[in-house]
PDB file of N, CA and C in Angstrom:
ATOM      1  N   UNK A   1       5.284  13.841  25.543  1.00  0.00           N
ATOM      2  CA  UNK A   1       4.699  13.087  24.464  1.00  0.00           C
ATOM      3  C   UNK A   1       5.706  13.044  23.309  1.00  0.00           C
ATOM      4  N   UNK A   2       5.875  11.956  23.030  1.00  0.00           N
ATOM      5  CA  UNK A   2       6.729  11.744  21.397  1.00  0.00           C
ATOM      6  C   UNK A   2       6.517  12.402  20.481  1.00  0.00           C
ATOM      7  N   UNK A   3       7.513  13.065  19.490  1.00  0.00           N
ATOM      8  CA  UNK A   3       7.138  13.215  18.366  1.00  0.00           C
ATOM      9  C   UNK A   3       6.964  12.624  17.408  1.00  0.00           C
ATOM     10  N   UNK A   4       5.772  12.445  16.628  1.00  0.00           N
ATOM     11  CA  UNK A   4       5.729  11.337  15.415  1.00  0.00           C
ATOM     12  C   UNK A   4       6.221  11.891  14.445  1.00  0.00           C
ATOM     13  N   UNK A   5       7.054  11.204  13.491  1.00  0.00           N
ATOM     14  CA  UNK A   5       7.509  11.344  12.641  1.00  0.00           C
ATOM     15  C   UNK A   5       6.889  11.789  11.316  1.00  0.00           C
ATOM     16  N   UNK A   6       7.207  12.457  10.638  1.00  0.00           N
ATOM     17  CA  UNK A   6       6.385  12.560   9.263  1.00  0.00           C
ATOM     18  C   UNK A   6       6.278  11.398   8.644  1.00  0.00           C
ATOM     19  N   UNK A   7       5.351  11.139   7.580  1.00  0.00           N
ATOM     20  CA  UNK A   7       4.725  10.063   6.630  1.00  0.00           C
ATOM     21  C   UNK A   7       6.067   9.979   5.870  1.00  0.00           C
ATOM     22  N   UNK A   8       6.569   9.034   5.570  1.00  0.00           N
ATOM     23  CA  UNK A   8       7.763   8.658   4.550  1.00  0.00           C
ATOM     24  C   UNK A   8       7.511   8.955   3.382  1.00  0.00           C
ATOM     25  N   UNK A   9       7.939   9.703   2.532  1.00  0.00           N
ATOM     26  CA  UNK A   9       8.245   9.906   1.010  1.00  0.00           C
ATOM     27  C   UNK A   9       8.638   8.926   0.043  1.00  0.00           C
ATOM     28  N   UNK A  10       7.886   9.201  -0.849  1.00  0.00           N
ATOM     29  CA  UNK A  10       7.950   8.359  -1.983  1.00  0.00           C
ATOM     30  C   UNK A  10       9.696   8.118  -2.560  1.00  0.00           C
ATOM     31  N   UNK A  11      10.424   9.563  -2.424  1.00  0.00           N
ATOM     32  CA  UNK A  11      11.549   9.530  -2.737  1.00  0.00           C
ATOM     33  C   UNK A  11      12.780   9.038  -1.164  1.00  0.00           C
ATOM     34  N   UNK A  12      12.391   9.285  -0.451  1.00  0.00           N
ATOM     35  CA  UNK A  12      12.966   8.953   0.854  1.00  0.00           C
ATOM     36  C   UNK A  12      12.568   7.137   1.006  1.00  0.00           C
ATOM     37  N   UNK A  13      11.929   6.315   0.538  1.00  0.00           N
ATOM     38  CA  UNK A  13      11.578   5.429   0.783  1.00  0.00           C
ATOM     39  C   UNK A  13      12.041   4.583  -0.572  1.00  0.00           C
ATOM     40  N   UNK A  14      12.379   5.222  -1.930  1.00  0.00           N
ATOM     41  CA  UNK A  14      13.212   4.674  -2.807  1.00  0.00           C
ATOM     42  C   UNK A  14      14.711   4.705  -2.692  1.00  0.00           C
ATOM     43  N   UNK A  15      15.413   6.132  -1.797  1.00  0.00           N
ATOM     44  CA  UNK A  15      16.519   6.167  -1.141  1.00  0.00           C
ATOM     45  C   UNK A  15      17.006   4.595  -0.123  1.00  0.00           C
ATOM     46  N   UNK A  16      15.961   4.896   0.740  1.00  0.00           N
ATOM     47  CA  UNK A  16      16.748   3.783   1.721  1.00  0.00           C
ATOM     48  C   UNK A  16      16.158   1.933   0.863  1.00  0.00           C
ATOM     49  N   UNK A  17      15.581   1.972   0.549  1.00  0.00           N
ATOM     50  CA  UNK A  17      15.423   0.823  -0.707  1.00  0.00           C
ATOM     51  C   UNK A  17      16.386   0.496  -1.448  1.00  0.00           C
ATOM     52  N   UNK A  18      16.699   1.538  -2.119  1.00  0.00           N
ATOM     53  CA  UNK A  18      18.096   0.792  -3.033  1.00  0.00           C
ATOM     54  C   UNK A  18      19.370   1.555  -2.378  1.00  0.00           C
ATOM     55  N   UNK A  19      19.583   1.885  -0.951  1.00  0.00           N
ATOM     56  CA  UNK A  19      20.766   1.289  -0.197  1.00  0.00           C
ATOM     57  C   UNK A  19      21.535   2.903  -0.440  1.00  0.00           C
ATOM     58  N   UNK A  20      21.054   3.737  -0.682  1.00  0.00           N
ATOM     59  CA  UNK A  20      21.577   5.336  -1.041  1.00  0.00           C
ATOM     60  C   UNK A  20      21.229   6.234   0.343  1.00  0.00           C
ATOM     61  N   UNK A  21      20.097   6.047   0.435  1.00  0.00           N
ATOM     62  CA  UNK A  21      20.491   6.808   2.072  1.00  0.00           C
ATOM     63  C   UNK A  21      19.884   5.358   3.543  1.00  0.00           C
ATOM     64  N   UNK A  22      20.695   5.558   4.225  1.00  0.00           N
ATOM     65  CA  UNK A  22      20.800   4.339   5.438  1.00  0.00           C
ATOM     66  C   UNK A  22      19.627   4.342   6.211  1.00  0.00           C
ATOM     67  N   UNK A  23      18.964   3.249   6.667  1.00  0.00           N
ATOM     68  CA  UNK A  23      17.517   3.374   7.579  1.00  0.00           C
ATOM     69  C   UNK A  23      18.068   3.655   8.674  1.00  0.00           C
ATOM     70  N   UNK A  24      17.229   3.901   9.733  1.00  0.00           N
ATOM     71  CA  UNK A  24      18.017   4.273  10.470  1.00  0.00           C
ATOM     72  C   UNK A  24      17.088   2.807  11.800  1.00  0.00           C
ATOM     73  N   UNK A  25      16.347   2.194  10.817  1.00  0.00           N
ATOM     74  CA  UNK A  25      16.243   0.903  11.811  1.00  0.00           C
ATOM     75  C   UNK A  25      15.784  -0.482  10.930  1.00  0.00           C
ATOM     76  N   UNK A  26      15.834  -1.434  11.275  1.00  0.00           N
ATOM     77  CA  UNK A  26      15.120  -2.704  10.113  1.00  0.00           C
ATOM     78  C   UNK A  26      14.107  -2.228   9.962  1.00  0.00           C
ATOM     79  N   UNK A  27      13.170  -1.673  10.983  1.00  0.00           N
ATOM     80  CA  UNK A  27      11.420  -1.675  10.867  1.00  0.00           C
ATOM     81  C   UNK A  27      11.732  -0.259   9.800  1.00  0.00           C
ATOM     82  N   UNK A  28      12.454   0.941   9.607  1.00  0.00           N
ATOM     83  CA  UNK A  28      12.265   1.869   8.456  1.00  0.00           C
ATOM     84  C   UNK A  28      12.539   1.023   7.571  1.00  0.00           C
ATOM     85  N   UNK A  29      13.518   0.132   7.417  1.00  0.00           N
ATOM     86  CA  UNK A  29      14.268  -0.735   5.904  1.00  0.00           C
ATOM     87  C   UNK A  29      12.717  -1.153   5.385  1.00  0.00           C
ATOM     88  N   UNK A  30      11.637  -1.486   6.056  1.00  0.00           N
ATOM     89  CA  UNK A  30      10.572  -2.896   6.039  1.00  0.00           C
ATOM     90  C   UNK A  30       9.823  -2.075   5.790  1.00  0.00           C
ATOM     91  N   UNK A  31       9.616  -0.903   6.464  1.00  0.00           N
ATOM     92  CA  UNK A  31       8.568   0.667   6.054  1.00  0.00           C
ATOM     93  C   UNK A  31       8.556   0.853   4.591  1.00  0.00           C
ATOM     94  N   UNK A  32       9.969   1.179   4.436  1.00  0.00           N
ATOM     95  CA  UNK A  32      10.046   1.801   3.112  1.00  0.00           C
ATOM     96  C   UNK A  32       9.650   1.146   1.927  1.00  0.00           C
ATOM     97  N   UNK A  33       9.920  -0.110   1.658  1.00  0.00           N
ATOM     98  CA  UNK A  33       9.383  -1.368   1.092  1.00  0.00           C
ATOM     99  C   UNK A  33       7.841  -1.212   1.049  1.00  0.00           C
ATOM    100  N   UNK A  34       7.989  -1.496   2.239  1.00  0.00           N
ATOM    101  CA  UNK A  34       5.655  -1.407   2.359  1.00  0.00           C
ATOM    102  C   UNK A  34       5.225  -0.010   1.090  1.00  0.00           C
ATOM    103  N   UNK A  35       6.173   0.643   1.979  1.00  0.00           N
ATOM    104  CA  UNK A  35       5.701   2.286   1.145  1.00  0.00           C
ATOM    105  C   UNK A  35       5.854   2.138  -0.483  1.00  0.00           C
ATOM    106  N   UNK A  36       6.578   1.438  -0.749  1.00  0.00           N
ATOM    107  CA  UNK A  36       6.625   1.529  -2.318  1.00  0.00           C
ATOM    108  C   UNK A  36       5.525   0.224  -2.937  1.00  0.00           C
ATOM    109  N   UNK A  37       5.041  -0.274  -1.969  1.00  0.00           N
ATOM    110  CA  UNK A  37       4.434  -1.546  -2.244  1.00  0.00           C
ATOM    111  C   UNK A  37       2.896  -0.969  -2.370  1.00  0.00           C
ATOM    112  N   UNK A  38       2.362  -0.109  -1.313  1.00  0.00           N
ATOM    113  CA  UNK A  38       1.461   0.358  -1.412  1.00  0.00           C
ATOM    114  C   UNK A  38       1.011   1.428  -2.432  1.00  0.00           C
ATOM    115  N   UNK A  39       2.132   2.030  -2.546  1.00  0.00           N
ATOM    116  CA  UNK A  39       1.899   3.420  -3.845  1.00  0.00           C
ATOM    117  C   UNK A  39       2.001   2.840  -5.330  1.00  0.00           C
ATOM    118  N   UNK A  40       2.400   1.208  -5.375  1.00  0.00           N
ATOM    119  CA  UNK A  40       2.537   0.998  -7.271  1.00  0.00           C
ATOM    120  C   UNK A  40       4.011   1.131  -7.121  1.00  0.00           C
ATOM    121  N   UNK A  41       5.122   1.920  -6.422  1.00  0.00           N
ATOM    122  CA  UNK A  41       6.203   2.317  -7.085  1.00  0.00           C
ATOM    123  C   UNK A  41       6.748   0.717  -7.437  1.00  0.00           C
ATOM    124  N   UNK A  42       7.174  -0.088  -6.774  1.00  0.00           N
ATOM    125  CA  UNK A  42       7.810  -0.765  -6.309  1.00  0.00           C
ATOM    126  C   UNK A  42       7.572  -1.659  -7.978  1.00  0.00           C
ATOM    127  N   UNK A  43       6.552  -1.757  -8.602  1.00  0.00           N
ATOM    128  CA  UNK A  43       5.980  -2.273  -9.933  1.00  0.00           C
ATOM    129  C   UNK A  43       6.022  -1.530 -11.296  1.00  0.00           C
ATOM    130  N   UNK A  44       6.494   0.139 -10.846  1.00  0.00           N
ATOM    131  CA  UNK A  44       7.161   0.670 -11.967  1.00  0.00           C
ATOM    132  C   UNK A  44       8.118   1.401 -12.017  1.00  0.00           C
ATOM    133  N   UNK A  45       9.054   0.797 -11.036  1.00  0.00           N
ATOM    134  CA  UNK A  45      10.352   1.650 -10.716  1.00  0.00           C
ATOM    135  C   UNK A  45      11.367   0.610 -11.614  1.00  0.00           C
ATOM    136  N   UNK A  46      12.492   0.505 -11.541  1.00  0.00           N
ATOM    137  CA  UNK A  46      13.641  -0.662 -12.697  1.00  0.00           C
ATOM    138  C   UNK A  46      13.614  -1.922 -11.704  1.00  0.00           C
ATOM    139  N   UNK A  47      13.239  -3.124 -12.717  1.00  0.00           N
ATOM    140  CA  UNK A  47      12.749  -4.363 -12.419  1.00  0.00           C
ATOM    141  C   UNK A  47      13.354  -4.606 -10.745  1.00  0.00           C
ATOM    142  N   UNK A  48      14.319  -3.939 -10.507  1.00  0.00           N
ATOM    143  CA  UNK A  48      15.234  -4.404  -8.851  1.00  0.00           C
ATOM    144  C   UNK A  48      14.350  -4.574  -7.567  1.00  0.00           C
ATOM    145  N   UNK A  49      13.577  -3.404  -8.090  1.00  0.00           N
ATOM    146  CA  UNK A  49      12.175  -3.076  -6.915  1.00  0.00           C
ATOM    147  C   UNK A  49      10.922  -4.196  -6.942  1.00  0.00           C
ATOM    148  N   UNK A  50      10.503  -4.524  -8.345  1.00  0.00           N
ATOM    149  CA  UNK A  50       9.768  -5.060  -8.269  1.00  0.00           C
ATOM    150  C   UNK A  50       9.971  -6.771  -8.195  1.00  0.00           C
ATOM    151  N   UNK A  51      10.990  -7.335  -8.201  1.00  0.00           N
ATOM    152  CA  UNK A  51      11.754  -8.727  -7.901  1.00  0.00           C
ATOM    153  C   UNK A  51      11.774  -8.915  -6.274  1.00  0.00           C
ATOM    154  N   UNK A  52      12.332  -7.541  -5.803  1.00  0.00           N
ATOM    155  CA  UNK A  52      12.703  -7.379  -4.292  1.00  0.00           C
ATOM    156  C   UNK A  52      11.337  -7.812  -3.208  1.00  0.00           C
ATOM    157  N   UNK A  53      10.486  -6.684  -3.875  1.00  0.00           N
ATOM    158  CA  UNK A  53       9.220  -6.556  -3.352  1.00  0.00           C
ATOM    159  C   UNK A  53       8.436  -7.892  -3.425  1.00  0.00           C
ATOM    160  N   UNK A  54       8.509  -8.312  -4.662  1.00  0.00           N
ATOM    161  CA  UNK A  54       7.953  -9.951  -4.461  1.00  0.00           C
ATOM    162  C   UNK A  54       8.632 -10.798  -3.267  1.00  0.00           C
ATOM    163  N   UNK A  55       9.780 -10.734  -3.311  1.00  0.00           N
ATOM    164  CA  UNK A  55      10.424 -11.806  -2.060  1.00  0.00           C
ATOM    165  C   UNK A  55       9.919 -11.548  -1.198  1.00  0.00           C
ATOM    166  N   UNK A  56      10.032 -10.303  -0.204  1.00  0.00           N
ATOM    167  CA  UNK A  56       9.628  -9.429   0.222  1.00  0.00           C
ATOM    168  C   UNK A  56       8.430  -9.961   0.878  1.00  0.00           C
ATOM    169  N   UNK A  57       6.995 -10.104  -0.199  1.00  0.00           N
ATOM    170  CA  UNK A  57       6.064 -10.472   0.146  1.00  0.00           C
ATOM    171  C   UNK A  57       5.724 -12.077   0.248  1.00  0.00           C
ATOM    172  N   UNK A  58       6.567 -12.493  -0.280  1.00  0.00           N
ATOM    173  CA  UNK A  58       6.617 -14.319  -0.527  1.00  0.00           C
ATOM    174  C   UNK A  58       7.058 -14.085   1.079  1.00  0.00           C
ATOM    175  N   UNK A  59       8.238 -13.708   1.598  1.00  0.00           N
ATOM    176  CA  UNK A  59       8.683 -13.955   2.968  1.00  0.00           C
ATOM    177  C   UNK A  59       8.154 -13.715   4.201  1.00  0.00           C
ATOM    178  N   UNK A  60       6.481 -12.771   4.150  1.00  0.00           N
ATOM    179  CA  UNK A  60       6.121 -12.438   5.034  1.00  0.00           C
ATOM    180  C   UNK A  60       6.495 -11.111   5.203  1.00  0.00           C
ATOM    181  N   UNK A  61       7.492 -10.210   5.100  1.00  0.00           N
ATOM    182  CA  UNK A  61       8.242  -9.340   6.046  1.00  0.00           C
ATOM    183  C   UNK A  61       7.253  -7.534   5.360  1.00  0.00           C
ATOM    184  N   UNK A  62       6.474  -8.365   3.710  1.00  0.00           N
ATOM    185  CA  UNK A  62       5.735  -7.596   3.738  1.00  0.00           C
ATOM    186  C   UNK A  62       4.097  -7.702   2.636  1.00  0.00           C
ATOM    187  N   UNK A  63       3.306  -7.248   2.858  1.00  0.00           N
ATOM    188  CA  UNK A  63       2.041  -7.775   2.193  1.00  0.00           C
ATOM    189  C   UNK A  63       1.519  -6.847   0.992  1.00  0.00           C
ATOM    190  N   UNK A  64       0.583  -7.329  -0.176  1.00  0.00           N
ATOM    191  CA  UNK A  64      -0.257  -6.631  -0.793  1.00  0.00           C
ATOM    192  C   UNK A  64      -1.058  -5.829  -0.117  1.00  0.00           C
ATOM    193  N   UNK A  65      -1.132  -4.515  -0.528  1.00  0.00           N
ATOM    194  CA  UNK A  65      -2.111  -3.373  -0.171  1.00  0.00           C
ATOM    195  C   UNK A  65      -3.575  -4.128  -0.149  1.00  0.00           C
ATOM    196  N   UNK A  66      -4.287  -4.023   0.453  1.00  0.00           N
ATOM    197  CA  UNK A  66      -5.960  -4.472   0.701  1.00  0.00           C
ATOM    198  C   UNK A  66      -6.764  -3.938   0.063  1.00  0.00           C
ATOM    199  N   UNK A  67      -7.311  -3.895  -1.261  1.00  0.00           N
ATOM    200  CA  UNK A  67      -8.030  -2.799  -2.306  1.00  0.00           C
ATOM    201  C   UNK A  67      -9.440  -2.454  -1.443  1.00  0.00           C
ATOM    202  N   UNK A  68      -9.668  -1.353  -1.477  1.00  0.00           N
ATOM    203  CA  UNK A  68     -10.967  -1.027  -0.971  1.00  0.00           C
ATOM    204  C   UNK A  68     -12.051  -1.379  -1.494  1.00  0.00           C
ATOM    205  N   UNK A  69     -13.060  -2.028  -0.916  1.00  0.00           N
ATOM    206  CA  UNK A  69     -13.958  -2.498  -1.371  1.00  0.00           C
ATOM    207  C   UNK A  69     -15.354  -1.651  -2.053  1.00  0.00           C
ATOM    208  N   UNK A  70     -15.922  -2.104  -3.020  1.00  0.00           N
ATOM    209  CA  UNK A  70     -16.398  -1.047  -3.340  1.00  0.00           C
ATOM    210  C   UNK A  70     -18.476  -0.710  -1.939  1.00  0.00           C
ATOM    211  N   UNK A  71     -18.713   0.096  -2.066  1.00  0.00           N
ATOM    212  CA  UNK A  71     -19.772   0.176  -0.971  1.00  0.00           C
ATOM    213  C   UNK A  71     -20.902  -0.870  -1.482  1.00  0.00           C
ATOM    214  N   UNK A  72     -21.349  -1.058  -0.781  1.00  0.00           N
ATOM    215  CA  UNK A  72     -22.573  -1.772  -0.742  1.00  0.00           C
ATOM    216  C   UNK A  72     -23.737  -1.402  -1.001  1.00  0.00           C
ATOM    217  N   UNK A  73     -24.790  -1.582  -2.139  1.00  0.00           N
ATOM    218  CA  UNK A  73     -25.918  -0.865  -2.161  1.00  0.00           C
ATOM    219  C   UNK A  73     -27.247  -0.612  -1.073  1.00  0.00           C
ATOM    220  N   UNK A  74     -27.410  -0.082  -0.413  1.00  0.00           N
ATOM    221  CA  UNK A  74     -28.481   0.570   0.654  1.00  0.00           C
ATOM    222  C   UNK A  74     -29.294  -0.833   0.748  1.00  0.00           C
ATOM    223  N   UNK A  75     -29.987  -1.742   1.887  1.00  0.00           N
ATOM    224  CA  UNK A  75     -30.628  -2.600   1.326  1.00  0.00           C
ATOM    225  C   UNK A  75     -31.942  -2.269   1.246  1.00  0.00           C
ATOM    226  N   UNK A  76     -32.602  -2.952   0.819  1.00  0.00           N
ATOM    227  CA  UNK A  76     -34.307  -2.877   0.509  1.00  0.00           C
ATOM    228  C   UNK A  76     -35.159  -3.031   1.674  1.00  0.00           C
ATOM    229  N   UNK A  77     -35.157  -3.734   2.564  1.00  0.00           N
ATOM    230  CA  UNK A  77     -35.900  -4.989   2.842  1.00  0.00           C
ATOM    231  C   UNK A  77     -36.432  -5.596   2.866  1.00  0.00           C
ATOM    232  N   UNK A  78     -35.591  -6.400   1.481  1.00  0.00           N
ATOM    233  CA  UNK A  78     -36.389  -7.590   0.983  1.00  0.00           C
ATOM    234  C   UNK A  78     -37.298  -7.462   0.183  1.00  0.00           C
ATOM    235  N   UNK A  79     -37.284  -6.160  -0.250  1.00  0.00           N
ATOM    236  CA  UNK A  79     -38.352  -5.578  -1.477  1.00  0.00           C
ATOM    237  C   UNK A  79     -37.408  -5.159  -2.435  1.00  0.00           C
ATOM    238  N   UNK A  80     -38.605  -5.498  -3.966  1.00  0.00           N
ATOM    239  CA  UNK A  80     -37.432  -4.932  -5.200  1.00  0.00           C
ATOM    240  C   UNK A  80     -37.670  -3.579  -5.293  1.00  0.00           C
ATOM    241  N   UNK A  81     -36.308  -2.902  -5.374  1.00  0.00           N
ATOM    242  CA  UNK A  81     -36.177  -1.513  -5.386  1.00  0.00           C
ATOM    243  C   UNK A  81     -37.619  -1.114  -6.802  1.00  0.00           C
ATOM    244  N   UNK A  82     -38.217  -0.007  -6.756  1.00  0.00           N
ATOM    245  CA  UNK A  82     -38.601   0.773  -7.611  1.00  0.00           C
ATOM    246  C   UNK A  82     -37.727   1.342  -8.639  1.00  0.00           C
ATOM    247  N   UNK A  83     -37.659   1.144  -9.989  1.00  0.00           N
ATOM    248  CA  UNK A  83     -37.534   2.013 -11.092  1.00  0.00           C
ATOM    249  C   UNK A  83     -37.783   3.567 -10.483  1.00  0.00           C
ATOM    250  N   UNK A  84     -37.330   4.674 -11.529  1.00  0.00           N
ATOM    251  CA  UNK A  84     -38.342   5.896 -11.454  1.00  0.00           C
ATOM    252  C   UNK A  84     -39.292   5.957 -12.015  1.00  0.00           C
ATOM    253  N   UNK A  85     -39.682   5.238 -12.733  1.00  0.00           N
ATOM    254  CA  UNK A  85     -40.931   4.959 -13.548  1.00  0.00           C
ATOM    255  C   UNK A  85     -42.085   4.512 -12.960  1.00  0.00           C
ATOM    256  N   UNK A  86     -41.892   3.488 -12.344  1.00  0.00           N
ATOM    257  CA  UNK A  86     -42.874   2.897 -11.203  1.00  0.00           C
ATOM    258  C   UNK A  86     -43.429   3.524 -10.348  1.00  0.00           C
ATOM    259  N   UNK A  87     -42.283   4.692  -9.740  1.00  0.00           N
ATOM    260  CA  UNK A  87     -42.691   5.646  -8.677  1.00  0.00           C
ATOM    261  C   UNK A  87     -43.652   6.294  -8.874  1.00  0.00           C
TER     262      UNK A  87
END
């Protein structure tokens, strides 16, 4: 069985980003990107990141994080919930 790799670092993923330590494939180059895209860095690191990251996502090669939605309230059915007062 393979070993999986550890989760990429915030600082390991600003390394191979601005070209200081080497990916060691396109899909890490495209990782690391995602990774700063998803954590905010990429929007408050020096403007290079956050110019990059736009192309980036204009080109496909990478997307906006998907905000979690917030939950849904329990439904009724079809009845109006009770106050505590009412109860």
């Amino acid at each position: 069985m393979p070993k999986r790799k550890p989760k990429m670092t915030d600082l390991e993923a600003t390394m191979i980003a601005e070209g200081a330590q080497e990916a060691e494939s396109d899909e890490q180059y495209i990782a690391a990107w995602q990774h700063l895209i998803d954590t905010g860095l990429a929007w408050s690191l020096q403007g290079f990141f956050g110019r990059t990251a736009s192309v980036m996502i204009q080109n496909g090669l990478c997307y906006m994080p998907i905000k979690k939605q917030p939950k849904k309230p329990k439904s009724t059915g079809g009845q109006t919930p009770r106050t505590p007062e009412e109860k």
